[in-house]
Protein backbone atom coordinates (compact mmCIF):
# COMPACT_ATOMS: atom_id res chain seq x y z
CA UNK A 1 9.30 18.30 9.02
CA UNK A 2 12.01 15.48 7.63
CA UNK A 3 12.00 14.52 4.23
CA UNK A 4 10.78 11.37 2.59
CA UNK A 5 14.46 10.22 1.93
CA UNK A 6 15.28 11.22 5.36
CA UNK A 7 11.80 9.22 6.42
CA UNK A 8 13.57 6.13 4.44
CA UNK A 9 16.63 6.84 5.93
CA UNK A 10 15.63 6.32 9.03
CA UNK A 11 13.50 3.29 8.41
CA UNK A 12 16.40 1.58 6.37
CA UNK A 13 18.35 1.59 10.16
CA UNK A 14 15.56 0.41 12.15
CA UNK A 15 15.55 -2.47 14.69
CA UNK A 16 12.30 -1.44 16.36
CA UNK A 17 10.97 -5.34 15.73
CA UNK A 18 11.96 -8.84 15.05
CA UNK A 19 11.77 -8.50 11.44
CA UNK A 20 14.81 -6.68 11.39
CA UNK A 21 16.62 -9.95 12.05
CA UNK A 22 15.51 -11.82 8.85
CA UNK A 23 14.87 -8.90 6.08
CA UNK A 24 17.37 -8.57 3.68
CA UNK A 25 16.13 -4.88 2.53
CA UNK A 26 14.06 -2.36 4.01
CA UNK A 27 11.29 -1.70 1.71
CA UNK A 28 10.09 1.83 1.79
CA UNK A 29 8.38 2.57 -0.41
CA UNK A 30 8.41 3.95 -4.42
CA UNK A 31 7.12 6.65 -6.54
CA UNK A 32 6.10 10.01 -7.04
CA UNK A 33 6.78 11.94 -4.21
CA UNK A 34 3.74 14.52 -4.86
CA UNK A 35 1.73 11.68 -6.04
CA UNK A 36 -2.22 12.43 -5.80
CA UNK A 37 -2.61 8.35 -5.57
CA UNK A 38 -1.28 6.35 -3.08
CA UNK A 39 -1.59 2.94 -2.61
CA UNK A 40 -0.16 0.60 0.44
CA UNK A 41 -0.28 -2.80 0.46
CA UNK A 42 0.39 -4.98 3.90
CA UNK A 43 3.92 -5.82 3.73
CA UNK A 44 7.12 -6.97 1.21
CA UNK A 45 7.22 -10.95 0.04
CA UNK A 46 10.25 -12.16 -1.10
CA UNK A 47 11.01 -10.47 -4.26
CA UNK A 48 10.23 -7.38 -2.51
CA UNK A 49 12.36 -8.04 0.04
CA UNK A 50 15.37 -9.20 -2.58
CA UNK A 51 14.80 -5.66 -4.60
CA UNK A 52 14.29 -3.58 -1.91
CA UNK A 53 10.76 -2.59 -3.85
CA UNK A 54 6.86 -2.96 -3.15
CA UNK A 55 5.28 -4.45 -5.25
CA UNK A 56 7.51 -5.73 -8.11
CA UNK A 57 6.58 -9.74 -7.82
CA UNK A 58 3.56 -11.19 -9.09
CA UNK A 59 1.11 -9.00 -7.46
CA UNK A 60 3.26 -5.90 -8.55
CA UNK A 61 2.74 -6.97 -12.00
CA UNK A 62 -0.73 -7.68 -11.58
CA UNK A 63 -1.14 -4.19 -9.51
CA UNK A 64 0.54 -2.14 -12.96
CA UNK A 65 -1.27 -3.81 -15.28
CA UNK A 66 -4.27 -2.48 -13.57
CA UNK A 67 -2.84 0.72 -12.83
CA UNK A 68 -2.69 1.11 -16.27
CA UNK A 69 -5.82 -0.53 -17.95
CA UNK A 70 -8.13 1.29 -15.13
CA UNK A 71 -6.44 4.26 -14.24
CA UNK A 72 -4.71 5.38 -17.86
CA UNK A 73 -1.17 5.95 -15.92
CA UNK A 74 1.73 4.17 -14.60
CA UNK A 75 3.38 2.68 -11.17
CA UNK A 76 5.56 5.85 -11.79
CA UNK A 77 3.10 8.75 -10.96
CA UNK A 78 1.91 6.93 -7.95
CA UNK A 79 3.51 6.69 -4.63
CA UNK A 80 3.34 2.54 -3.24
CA UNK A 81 3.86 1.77 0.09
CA UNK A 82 3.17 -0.89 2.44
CA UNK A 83 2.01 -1.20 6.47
CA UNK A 84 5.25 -2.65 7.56
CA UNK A 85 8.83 -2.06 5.48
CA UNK A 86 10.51 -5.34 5.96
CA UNK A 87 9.23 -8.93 5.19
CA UNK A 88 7.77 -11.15 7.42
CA UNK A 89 9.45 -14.72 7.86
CA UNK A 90 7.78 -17.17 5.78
CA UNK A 91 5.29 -14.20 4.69
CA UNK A 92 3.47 -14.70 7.53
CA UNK A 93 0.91 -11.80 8.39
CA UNK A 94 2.48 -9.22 10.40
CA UNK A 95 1.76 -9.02 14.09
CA UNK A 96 0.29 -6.07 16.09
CA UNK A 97 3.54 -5.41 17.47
CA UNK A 98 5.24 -4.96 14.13
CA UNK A 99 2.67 -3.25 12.53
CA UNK A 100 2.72 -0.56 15.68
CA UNK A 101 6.74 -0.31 15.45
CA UNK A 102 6.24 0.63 11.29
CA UNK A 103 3.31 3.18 12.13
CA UNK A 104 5.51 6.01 12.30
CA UNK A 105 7.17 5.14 9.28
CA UNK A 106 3.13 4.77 7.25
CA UNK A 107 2.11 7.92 8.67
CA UNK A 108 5.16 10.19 7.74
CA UNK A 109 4.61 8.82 4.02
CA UNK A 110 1.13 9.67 4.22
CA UNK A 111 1.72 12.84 5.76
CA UNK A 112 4.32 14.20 3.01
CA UNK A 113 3.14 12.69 0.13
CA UNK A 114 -0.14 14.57 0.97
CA UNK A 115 -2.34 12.27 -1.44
CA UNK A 116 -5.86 12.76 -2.44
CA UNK A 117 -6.71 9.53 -3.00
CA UNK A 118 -5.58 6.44 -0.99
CA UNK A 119 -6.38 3.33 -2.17
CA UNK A 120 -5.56 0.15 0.22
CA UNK A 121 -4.54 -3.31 -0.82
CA UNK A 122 -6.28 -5.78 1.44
CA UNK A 123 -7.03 -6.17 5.57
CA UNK A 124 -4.14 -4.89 6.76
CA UNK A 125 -3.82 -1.53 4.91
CA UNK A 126 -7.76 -1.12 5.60
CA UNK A 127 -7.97 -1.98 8.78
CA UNK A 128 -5.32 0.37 9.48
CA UNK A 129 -6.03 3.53 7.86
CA UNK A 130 -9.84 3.46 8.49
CA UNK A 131 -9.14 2.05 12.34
CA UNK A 132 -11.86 -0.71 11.35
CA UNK A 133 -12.25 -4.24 12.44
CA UNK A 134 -14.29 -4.88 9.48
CA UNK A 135 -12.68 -7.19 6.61
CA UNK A 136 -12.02 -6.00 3.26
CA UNK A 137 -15.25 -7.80 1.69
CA UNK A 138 -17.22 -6.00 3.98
CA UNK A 139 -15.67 -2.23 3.45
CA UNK A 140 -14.71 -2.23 -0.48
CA UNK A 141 -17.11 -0.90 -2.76
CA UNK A 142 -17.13 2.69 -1.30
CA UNK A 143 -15.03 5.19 -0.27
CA UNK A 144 -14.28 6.70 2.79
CA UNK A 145 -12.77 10.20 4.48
CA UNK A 146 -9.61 10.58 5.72
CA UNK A 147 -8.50 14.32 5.88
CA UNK A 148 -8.39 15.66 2.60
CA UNK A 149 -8.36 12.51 0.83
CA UNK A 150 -10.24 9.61 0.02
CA UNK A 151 -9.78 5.84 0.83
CA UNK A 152 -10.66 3.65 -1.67
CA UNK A 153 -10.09 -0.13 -0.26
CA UNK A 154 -9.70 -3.26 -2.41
CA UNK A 155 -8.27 -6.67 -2.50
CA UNK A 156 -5.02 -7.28 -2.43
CA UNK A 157 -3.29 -8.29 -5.58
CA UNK A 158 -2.46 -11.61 -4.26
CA UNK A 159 -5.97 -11.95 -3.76
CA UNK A 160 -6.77 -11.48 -7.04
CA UNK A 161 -4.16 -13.98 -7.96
CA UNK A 162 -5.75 -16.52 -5.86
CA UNK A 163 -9.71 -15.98 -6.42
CA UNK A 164 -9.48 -14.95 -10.52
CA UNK A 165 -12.32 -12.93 -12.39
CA UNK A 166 -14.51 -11.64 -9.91
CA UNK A 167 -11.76 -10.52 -7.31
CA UNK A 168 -9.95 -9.04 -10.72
CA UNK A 169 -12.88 -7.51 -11.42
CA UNK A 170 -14.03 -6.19 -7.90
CA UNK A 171 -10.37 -4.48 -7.63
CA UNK A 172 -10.64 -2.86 -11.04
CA UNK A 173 -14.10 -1.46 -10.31
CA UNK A 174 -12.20 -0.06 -7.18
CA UNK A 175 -9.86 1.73 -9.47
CA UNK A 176 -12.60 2.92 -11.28
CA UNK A 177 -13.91 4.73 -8.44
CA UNK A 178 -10.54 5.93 -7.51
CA UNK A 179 -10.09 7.48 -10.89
CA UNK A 180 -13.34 9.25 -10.28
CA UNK A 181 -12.10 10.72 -7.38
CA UNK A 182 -9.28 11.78 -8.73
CA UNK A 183 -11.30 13.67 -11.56
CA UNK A 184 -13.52 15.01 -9.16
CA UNK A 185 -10.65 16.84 -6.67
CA UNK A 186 -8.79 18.32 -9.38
């Protein structure tokens, strides 16, 4: 089984889809390695794309703060990811086909980072781990299966950015649960 870095390696070459005419960085993802959290977000936005880093803009900062305040630990001892690894023109939301060319990029960092508890940043992450139609309103709130681990699914930070207190505090209760599952499985 390859690495992570050889994972990233790989993925930091790829032409598999059109984004890989307009990125300017692969982003792979960041983090603990062995994390027991995971979280993965839909795709990079511009910052992301300029730092070759999920998460770091806006909704990165708004994702740590709450990382900390709910969860009692930092971005570090997590593992981030996101659906697809480069940044869609115009951060448009990524198309079937580029989501399918990135799945085997997702699924090797889910696979080695061996997580117990996966929490998922908006539609696309959902939709895609729990192979669900259903929208984020409809499937937060709970968490579901997946192997050994759990799926916890929220908003996406960007959301929360957009919608205020109750989104805020919709996503925090999310981490709330996550934390519980966390103390549960150890």
């Amino acid at each position: 089984m390859p690495t992570l870095f050889e994972v990233a390696t790989t993925a930091a070459a790829c032409t598999r889809c059109r984004l890989a005419e307009t990125r300017t960085s692969v982003v792979f993802g960041t983090g603990d390695e062995k994390a027991d959290l995971m979280f993965i977000g839909e795709g990079p936005g511009a910052e992301e794309d300029r730092q070759g880093l999920p998460f770091v803009g806006r909704s990165g900062q708004l994702l740590d703060r709450l990382i900390e305040e709910e969860l009692g630990i930092t971005r570090a001892s997590c593992y981030i990811a996101n659906v697809v690894k480069c940044r869609a023109p115009g951060n448009r939301d990524p198309l079937p086909d580029e989501i399918e060319a990135c799945r085997p990029y997702l699924a090797s960092q889910i696979e080695l980072v061996d997580p117990r508890v996966i929490v998922t940043l908006g539609n696309f992450s959902t939709r895609w781990l729990l192979q669900r139609s259903e929208g984020i309103t409809a499937l937060r709130g709970q968490a579901y299966p997946l192997g050994r681990a759990s799926v916890v699914p929220t908003f996406h930070p960007a959301a929360a950015l957009r919608g205020g207190g109750l989104v805020t505090a919709q996503m925090r209760a999310d981490l709330v649960r996550a934390k519980q599952l966390l103390a549960a499985s150890s």
